[in-house]
PDB file of N, CA and C in Angstrom:
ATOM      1  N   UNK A   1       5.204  58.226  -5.645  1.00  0.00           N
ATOM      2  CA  UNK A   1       4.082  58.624  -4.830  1.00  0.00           C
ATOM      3  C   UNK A   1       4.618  59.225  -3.529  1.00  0.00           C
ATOM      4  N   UNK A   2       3.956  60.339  -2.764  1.00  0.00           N
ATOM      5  CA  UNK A   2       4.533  60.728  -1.839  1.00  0.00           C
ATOM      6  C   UNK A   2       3.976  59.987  -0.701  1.00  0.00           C
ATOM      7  N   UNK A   3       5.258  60.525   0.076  1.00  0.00           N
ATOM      8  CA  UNK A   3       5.390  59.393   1.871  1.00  0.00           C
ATOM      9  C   UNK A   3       3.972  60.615   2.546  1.00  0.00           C
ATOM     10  N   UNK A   4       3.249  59.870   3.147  1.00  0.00           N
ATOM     11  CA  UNK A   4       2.950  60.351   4.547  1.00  0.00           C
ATOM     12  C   UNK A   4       3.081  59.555   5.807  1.00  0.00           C
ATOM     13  N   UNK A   5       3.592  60.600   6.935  1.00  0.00           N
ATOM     14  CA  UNK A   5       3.736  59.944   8.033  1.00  0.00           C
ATOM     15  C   UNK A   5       3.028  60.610   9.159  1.00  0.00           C
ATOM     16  N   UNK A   6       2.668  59.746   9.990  1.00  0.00           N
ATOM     17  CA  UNK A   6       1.677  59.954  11.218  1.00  0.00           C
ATOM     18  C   UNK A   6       2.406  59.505  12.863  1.00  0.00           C
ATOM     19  N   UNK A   7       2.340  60.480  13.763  1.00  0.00           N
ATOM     20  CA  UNK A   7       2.660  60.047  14.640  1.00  0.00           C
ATOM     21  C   UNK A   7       1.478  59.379  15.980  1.00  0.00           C
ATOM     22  N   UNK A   8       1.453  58.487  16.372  1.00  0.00           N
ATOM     23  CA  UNK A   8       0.767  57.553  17.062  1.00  0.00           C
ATOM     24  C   UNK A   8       1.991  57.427  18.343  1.00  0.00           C
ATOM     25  N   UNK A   9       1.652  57.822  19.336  1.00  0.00           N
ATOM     26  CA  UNK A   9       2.011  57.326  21.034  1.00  0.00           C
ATOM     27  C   UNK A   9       3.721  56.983  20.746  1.00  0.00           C
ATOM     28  N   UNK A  10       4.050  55.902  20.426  1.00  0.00           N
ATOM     29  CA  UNK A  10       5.607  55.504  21.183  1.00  0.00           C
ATOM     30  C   UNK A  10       6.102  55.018  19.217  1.00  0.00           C
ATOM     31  N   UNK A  11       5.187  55.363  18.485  1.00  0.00           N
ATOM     32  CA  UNK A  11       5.442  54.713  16.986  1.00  0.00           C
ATOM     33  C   UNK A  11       5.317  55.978  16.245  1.00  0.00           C
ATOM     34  N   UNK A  12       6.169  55.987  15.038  1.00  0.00           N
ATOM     35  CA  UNK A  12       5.236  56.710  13.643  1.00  0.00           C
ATOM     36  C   UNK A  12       4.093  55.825  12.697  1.00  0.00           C
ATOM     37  N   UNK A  13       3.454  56.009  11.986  1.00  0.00           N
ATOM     38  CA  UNK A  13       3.158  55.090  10.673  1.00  0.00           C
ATOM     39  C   UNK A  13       3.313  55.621   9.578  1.00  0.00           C
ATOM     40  N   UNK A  14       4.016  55.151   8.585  1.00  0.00           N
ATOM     41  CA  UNK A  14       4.388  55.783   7.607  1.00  0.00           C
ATOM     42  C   UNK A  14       3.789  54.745   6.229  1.00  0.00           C
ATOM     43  N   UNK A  15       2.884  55.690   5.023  1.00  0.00           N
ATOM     44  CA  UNK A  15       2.531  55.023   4.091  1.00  0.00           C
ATOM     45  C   UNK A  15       3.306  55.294   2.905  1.00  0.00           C
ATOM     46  N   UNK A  16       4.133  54.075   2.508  1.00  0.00           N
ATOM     47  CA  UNK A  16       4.727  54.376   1.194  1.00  0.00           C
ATOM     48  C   UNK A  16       4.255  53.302   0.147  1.00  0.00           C
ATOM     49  N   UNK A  17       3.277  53.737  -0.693  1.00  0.00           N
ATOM     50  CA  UNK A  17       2.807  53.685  -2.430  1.00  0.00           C
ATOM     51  C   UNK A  17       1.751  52.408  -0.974  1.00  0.00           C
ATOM     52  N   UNK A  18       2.073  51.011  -1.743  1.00  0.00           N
ATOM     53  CA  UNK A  18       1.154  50.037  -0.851  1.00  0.00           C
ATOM     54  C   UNK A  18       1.940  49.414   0.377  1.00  0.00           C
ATOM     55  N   UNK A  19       2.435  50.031   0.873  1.00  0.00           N
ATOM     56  CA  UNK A  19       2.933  49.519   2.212  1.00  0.00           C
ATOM     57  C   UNK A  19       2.688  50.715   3.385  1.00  0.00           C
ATOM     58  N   UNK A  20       2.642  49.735   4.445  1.00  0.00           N
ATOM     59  CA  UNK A  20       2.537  50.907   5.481  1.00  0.00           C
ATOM     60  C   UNK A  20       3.784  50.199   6.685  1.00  0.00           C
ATOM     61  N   UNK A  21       4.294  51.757   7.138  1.00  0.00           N
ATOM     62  CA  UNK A  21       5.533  50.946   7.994  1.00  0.00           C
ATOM     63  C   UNK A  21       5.337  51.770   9.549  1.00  0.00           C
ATOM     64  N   UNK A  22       5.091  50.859  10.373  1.00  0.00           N
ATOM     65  CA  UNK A  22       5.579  51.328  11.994  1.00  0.00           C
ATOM     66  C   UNK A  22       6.800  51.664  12.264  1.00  0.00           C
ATOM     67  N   UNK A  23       7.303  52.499  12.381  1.00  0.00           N
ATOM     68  CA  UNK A  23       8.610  52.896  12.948  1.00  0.00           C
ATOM     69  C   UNK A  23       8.004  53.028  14.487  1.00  0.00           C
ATOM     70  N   UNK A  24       8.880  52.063  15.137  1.00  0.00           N
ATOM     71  CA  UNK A  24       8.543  51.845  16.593  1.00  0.00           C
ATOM     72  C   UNK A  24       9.636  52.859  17.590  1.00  0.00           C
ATOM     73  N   UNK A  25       9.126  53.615  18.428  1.00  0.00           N
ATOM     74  CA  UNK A  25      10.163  54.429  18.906  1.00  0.00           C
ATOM     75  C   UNK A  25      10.812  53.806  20.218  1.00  0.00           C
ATOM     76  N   UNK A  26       9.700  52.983  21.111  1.00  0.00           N
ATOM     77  CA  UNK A  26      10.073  52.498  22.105  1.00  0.00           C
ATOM     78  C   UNK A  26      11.122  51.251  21.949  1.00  0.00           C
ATOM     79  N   UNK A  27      12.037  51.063  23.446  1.00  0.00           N
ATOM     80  CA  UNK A  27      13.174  50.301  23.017  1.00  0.00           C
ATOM     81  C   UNK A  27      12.906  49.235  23.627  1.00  0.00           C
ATOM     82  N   UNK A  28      11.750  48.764  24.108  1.00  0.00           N
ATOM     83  CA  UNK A  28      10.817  47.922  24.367  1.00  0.00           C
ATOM     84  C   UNK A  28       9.833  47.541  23.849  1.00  0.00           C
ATOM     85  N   UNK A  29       9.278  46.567  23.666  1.00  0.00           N
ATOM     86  CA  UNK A  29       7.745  46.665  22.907  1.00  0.00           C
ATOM     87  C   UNK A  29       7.100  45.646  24.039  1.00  0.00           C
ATOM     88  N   UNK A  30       5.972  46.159  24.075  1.00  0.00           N
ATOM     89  CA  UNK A  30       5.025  45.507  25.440  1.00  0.00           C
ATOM     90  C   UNK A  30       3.740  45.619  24.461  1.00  0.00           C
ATOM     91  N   UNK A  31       2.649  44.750  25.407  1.00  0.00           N
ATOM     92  CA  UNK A  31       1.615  44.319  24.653  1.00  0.00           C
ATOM     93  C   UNK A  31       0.200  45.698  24.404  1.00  0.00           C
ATOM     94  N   UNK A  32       0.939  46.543  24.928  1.00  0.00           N
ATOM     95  CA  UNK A  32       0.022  47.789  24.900  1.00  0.00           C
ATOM     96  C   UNK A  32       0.784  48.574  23.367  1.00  0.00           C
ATOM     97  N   UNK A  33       1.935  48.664  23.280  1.00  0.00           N
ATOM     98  CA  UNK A  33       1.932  49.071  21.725  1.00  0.00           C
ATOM     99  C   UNK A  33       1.603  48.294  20.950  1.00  0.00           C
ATOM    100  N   UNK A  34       1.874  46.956  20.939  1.00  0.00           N
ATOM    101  CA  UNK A  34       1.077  45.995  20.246  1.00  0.00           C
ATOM    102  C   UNK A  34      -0.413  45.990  19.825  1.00  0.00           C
ATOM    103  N   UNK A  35      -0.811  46.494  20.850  1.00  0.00           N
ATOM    104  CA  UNK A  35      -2.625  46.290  21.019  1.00  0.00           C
ATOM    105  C   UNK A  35      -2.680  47.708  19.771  1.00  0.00           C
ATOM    106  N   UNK A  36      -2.242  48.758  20.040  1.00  0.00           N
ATOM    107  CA  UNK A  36      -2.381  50.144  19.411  1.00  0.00           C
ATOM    108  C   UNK A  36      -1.968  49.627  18.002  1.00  0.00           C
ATOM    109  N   UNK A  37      -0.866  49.554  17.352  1.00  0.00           N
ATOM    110  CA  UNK A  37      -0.760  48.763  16.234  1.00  0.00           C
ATOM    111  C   UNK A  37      -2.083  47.314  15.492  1.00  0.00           C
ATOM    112  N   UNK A  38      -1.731  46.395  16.449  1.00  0.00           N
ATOM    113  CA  UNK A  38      -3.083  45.517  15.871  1.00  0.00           C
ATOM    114  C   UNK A  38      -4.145  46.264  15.022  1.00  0.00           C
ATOM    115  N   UNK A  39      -4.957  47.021  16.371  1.00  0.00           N
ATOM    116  CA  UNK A  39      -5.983  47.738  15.930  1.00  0.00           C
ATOM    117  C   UNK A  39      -6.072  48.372  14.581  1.00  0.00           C
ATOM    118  N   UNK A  40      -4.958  49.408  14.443  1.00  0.00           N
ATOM    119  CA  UNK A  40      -4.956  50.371  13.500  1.00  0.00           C
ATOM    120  C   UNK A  40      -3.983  49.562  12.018  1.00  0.00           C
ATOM    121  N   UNK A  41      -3.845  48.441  11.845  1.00  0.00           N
ATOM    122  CA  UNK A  41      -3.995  47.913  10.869  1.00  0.00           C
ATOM    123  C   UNK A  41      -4.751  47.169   9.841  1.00  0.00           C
ATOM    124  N   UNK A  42      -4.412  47.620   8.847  1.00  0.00           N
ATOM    125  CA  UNK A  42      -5.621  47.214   7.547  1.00  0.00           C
ATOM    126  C   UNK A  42      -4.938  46.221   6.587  1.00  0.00           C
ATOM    127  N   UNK A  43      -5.738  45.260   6.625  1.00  0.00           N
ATOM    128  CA  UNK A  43      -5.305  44.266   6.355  1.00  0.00           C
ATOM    129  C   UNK A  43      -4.843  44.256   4.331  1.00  0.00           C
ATOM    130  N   UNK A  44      -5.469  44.868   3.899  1.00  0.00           N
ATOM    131  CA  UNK A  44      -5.064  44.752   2.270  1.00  0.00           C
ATOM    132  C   UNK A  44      -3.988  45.734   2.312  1.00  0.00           C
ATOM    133  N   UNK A  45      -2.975  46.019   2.658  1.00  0.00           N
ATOM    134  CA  UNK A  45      -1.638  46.439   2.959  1.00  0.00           C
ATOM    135  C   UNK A  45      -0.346  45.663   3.013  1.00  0.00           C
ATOM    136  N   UNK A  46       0.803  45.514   2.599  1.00  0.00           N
ATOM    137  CA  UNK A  46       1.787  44.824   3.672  1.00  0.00           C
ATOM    138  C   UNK A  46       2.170  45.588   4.273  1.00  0.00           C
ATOM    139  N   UNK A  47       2.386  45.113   5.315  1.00  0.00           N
ATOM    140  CA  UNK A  47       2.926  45.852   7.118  1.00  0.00           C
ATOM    141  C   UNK A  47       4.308  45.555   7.162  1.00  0.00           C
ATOM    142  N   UNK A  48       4.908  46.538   7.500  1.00  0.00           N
ATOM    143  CA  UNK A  48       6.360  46.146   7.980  1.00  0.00           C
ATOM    144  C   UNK A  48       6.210  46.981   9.060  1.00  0.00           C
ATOM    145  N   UNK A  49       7.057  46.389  10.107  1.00  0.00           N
ATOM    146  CA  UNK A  49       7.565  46.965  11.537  1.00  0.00           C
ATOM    147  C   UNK A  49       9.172  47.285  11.699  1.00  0.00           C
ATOM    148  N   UNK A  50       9.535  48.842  11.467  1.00  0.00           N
ATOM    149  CA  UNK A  50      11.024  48.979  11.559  1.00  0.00           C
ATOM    150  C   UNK A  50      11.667  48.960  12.859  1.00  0.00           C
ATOM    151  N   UNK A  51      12.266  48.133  13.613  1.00  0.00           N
ATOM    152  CA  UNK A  51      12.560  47.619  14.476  1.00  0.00           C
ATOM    153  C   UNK A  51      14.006  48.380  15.124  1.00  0.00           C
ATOM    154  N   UNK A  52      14.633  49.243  14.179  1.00  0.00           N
ATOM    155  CA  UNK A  52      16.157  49.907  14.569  1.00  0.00           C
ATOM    156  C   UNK A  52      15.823  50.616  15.580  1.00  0.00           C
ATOM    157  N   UNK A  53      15.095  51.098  16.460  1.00  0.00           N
ATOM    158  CA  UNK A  53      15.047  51.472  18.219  1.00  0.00           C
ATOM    159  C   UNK A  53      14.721  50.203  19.607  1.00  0.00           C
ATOM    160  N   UNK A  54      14.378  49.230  18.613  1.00  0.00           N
ATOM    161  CA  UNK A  54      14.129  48.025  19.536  1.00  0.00           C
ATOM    162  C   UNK A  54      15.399  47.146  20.121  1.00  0.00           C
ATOM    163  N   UNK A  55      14.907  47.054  21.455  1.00  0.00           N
ATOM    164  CA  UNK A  55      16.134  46.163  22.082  1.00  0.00           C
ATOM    165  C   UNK A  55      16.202  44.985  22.822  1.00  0.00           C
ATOM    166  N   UNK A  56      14.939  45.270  23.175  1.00  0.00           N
ATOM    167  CA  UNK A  56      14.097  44.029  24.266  1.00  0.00           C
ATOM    168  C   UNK A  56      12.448  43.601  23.998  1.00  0.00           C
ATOM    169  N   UNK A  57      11.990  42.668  24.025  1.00  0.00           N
ATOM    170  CA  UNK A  57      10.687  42.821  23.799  1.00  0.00           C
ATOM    171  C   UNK A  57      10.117  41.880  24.653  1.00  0.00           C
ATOM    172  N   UNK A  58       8.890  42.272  25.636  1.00  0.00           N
ATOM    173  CA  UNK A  58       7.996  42.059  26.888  1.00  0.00           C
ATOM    174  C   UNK A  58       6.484  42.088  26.236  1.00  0.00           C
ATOM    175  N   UNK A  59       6.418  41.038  25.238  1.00  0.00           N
ATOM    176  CA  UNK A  59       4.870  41.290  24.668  1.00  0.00           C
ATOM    177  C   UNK A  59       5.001  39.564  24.289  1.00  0.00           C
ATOM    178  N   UNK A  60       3.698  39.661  24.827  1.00  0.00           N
ATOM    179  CA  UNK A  60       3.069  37.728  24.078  1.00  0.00           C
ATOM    180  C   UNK A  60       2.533  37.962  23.014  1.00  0.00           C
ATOM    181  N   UNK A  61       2.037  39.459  22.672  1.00  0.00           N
ATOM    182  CA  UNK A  61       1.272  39.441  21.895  1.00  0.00           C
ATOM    183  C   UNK A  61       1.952  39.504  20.438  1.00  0.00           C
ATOM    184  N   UNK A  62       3.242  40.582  20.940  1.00  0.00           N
ATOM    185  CA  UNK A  62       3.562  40.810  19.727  1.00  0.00           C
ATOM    186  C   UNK A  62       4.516  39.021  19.053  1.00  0.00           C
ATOM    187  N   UNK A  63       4.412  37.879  19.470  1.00  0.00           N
ATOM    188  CA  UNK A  63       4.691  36.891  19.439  1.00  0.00           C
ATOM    189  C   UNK A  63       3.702  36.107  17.976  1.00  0.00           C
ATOM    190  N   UNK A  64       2.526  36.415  19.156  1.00  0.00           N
ATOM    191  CA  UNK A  64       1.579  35.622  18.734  1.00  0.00           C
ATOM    192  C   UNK A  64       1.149  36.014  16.872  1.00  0.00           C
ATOM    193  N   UNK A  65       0.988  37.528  17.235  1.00  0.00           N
ATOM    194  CA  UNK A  65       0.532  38.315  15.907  1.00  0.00           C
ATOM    195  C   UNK A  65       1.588  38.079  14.617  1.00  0.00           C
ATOM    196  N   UNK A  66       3.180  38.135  14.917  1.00  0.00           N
ATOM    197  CA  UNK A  66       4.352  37.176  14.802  1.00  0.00           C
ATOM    198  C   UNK A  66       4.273  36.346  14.098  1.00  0.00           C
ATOM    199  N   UNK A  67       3.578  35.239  14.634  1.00  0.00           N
ATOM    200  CA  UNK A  67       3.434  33.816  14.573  1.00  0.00           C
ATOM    201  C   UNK A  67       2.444  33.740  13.763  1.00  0.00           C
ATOM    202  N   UNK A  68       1.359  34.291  13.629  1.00  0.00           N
ATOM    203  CA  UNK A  68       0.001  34.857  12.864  1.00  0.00           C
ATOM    204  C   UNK A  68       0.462  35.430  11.309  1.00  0.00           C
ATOM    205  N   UNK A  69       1.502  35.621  11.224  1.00  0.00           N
ATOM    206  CA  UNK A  69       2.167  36.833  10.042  1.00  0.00           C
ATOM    207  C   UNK A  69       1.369  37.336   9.882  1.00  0.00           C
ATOM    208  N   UNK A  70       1.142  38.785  10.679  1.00  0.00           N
ATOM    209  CA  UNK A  70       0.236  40.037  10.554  1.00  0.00           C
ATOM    210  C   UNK A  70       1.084  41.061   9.839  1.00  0.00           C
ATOM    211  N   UNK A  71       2.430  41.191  10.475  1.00  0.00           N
ATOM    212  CA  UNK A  71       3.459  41.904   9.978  1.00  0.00           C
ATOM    213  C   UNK A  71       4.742  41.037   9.424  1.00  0.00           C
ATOM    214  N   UNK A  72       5.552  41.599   8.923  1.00  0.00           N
ATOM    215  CA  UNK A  72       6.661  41.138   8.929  1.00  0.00           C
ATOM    216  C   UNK A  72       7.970  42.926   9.351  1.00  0.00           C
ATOM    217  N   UNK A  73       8.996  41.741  10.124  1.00  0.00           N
ATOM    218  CA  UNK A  73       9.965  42.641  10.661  1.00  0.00           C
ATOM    219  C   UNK A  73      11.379  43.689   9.362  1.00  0.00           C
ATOM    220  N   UNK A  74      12.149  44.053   9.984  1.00  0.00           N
ATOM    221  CA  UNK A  74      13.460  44.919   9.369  1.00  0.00           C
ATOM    222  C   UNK A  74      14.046  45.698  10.304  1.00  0.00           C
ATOM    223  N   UNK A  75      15.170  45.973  10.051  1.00  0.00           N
ATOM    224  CA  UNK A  75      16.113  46.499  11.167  1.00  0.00           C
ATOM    225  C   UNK A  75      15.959  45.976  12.073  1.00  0.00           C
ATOM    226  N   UNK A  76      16.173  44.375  12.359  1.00  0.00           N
ATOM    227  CA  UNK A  76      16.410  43.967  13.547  1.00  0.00           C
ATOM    228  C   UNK A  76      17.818  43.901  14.667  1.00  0.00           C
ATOM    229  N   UNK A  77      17.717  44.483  15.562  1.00  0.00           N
ATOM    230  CA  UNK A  77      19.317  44.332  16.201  1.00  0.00           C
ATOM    231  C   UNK A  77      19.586  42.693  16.628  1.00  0.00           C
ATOM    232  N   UNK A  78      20.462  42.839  16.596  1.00  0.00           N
ATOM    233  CA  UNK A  78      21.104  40.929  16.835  1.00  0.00           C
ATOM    234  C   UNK A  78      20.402  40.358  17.872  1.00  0.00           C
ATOM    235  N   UNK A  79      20.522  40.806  19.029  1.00  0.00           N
ATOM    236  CA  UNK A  79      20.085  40.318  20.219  1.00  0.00           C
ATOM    237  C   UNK A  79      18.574  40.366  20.388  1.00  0.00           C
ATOM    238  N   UNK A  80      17.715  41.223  19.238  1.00  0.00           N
ATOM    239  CA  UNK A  80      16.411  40.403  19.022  1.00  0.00           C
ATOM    240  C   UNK A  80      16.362  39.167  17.981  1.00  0.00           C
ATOM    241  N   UNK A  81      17.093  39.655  17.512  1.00  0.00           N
ATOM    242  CA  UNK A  81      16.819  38.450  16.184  1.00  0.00           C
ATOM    243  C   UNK A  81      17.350  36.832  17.009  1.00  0.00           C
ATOM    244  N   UNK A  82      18.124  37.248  17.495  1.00  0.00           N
ATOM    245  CA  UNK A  82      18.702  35.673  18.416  1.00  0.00           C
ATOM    246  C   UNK A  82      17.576  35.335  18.958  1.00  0.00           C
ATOM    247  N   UNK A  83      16.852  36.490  20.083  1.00  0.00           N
ATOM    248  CA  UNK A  83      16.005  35.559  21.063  1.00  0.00           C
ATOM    249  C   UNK A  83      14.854  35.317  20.139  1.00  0.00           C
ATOM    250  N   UNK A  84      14.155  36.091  19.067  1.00  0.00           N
ATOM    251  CA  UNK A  84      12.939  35.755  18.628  1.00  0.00           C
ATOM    252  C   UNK A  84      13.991  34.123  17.447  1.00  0.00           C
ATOM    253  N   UNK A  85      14.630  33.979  17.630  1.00  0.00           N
ATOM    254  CA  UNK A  85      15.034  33.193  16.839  1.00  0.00           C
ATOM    255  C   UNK A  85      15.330  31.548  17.710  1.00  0.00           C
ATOM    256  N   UNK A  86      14.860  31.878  18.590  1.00  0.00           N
ATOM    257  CA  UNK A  86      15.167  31.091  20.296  1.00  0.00           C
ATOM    258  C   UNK A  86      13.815  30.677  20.722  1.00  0.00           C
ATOM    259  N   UNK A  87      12.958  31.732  20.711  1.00  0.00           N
ATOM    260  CA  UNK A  87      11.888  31.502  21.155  1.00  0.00           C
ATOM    261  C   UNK A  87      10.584  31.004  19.971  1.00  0.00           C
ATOM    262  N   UNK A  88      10.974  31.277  18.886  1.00  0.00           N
ATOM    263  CA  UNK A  88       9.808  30.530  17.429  1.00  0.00           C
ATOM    264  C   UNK A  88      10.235  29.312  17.044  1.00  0.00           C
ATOM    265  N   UNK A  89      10.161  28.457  17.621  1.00  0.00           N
ATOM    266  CA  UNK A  89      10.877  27.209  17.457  1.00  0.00           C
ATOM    267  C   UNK A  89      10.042  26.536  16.227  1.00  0.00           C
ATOM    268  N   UNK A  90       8.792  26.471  15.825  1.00  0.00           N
ATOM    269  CA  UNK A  90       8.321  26.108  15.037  1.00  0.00           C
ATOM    270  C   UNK A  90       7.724  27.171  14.083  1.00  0.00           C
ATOM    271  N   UNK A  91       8.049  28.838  14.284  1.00  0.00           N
ATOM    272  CA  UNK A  91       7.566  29.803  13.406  1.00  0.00           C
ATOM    273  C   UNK A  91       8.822  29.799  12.441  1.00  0.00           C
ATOM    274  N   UNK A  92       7.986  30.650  11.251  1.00  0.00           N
ATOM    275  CA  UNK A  92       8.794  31.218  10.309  1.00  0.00           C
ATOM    276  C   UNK A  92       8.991  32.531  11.133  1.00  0.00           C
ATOM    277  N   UNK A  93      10.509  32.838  10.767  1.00  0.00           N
ATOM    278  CA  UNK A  93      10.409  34.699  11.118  1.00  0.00           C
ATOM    279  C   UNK A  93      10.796  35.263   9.824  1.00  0.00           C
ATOM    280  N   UNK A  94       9.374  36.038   9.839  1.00  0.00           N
ATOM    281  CA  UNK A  94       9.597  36.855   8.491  1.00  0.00           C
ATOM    282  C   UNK A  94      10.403  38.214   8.602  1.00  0.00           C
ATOM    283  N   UNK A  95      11.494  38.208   8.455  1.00  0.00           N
ATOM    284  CA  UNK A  95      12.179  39.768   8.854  1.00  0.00           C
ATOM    285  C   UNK A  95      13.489  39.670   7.152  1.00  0.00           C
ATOM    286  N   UNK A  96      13.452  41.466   8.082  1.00  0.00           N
ATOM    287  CA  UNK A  96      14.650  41.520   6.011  1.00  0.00           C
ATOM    288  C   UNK A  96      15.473  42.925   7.023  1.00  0.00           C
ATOM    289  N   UNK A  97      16.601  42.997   6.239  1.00  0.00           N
ATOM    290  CA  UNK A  97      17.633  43.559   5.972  1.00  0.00           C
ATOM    291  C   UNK A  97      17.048  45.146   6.170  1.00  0.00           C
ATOM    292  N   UNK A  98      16.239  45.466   5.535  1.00  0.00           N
ATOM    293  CA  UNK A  98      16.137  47.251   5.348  1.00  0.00           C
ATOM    294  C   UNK A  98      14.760  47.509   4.903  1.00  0.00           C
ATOM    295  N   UNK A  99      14.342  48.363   4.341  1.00  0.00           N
ATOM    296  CA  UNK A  99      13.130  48.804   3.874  1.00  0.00           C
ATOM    297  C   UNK A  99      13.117  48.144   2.539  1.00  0.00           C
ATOM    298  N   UNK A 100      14.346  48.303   2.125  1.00  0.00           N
ATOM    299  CA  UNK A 100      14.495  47.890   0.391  1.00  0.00           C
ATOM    300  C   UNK A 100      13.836  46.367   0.497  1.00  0.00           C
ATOM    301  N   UNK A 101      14.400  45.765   0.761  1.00  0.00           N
ATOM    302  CA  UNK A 101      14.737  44.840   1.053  1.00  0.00           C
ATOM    303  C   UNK A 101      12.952  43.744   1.538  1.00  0.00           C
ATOM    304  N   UNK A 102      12.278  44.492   2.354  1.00  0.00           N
ATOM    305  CA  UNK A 102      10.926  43.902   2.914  1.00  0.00           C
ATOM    306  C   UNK A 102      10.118  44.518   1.448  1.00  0.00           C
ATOM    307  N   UNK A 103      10.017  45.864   1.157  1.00  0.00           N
ATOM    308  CA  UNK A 103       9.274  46.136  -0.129  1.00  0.00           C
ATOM    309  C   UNK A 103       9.555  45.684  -1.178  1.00  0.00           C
ATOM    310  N   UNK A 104      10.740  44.971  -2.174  1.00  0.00           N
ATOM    311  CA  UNK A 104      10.495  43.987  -2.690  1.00  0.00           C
ATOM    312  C   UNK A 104      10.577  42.625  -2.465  1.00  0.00           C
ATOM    313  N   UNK A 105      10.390  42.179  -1.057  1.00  0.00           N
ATOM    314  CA  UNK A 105      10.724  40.599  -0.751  1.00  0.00           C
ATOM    315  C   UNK A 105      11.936  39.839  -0.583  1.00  0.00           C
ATOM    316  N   UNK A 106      13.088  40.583  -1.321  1.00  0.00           N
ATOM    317  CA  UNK A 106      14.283  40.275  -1.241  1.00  0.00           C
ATOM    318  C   UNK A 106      14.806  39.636   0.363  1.00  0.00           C
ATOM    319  N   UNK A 107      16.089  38.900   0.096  1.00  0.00           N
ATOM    320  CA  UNK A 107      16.977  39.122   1.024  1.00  0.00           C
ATOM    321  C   UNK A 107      16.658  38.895   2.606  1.00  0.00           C
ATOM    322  N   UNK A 108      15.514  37.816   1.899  1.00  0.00           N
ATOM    323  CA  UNK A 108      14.835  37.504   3.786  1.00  0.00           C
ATOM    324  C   UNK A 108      15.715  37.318   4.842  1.00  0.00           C
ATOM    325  N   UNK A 109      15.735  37.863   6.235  1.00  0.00           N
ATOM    326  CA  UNK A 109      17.061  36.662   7.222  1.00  0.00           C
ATOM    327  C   UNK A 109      16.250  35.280   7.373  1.00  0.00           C
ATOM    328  N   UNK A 110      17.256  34.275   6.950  1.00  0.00           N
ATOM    329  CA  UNK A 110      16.776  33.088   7.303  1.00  0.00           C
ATOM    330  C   UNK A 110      17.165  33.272   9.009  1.00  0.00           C
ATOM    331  N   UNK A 111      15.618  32.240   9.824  1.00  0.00           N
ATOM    332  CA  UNK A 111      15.838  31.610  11.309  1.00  0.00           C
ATOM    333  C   UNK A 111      16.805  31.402  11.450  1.00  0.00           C
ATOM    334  N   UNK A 112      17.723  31.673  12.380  1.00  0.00           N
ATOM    335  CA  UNK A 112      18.427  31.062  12.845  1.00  0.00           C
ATOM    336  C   UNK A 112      18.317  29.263  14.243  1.00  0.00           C
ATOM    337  N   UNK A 113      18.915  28.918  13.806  1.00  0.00           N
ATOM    338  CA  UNK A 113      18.778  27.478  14.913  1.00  0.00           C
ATOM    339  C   UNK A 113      19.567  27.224  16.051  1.00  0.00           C
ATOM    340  N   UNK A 114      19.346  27.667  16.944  1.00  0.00           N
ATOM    341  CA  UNK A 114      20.303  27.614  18.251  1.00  0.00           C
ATOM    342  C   UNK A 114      20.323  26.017  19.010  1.00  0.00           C
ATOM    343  N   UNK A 115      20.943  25.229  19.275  1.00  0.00           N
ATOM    344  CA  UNK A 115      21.102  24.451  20.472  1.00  0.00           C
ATOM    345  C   UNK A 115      21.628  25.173  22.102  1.00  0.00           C
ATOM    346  N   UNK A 116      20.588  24.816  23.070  1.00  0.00           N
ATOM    347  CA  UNK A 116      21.034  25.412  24.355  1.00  0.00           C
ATOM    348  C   UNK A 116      21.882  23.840  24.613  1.00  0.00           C
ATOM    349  N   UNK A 117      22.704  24.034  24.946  1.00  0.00           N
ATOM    350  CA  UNK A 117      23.931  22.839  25.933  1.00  0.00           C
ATOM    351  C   UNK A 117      23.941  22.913  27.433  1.00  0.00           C
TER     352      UNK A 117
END
């Protein structure tokens, strides 16, 4: 089936067969791309959020929605995956390896468990 992709503010959205994927451009995510995303998702979809421009993230929301499993993540860089892995102390984090990888379920990253000393 063919890809279409749409560009939206600081994201693309891209629909492939039954998935739809945010490619996030900003290297931040704050609760105003969040809000733009929320909105414009449909729920009989799985959502993935491709995360390979992300570096820092300044959103409660995108936490909460997170914590909610609205989406699940991919291409996470280390130093998010640590802190969201720091800060979900009682969430699952649903994130994977690549595109492959979230579209068939494969190859989840397990949480990691940090002790602060």
């Amino acid at each position: 089936m063919p890809q279409r992709m749409i560009k939206i503010m600081s994201f693309f959205k891209q629909f492939i067969e039954n998935e739809i994927v945010y490619i996030i451009n900003d290297k931040i995510i704050k609760d105003s791309l969040i809000e733009n995303i929320v909105h414009d998702i449909n729920t009989k979809h799985k959502i993935g959020l491709d995360m390979k421009n992300v570096k820092a993230l300044n959103s409660s929301l995108f936490l909460k929605y997170l914590k909610g499993n609205r989406y699940k993540l991919y291409n996470i860089s280390n130093e998010v995956l640590t802190y969201l892995s720091i800060v979900l102390k009682d969430g699952k984090l649903k994130s994977y390896m690549n595109f492959k990888d979230f579209k068939y379920n494969k190859r989840e990253l397990i949480r990691r468990r940090f002790s602060i000393v």
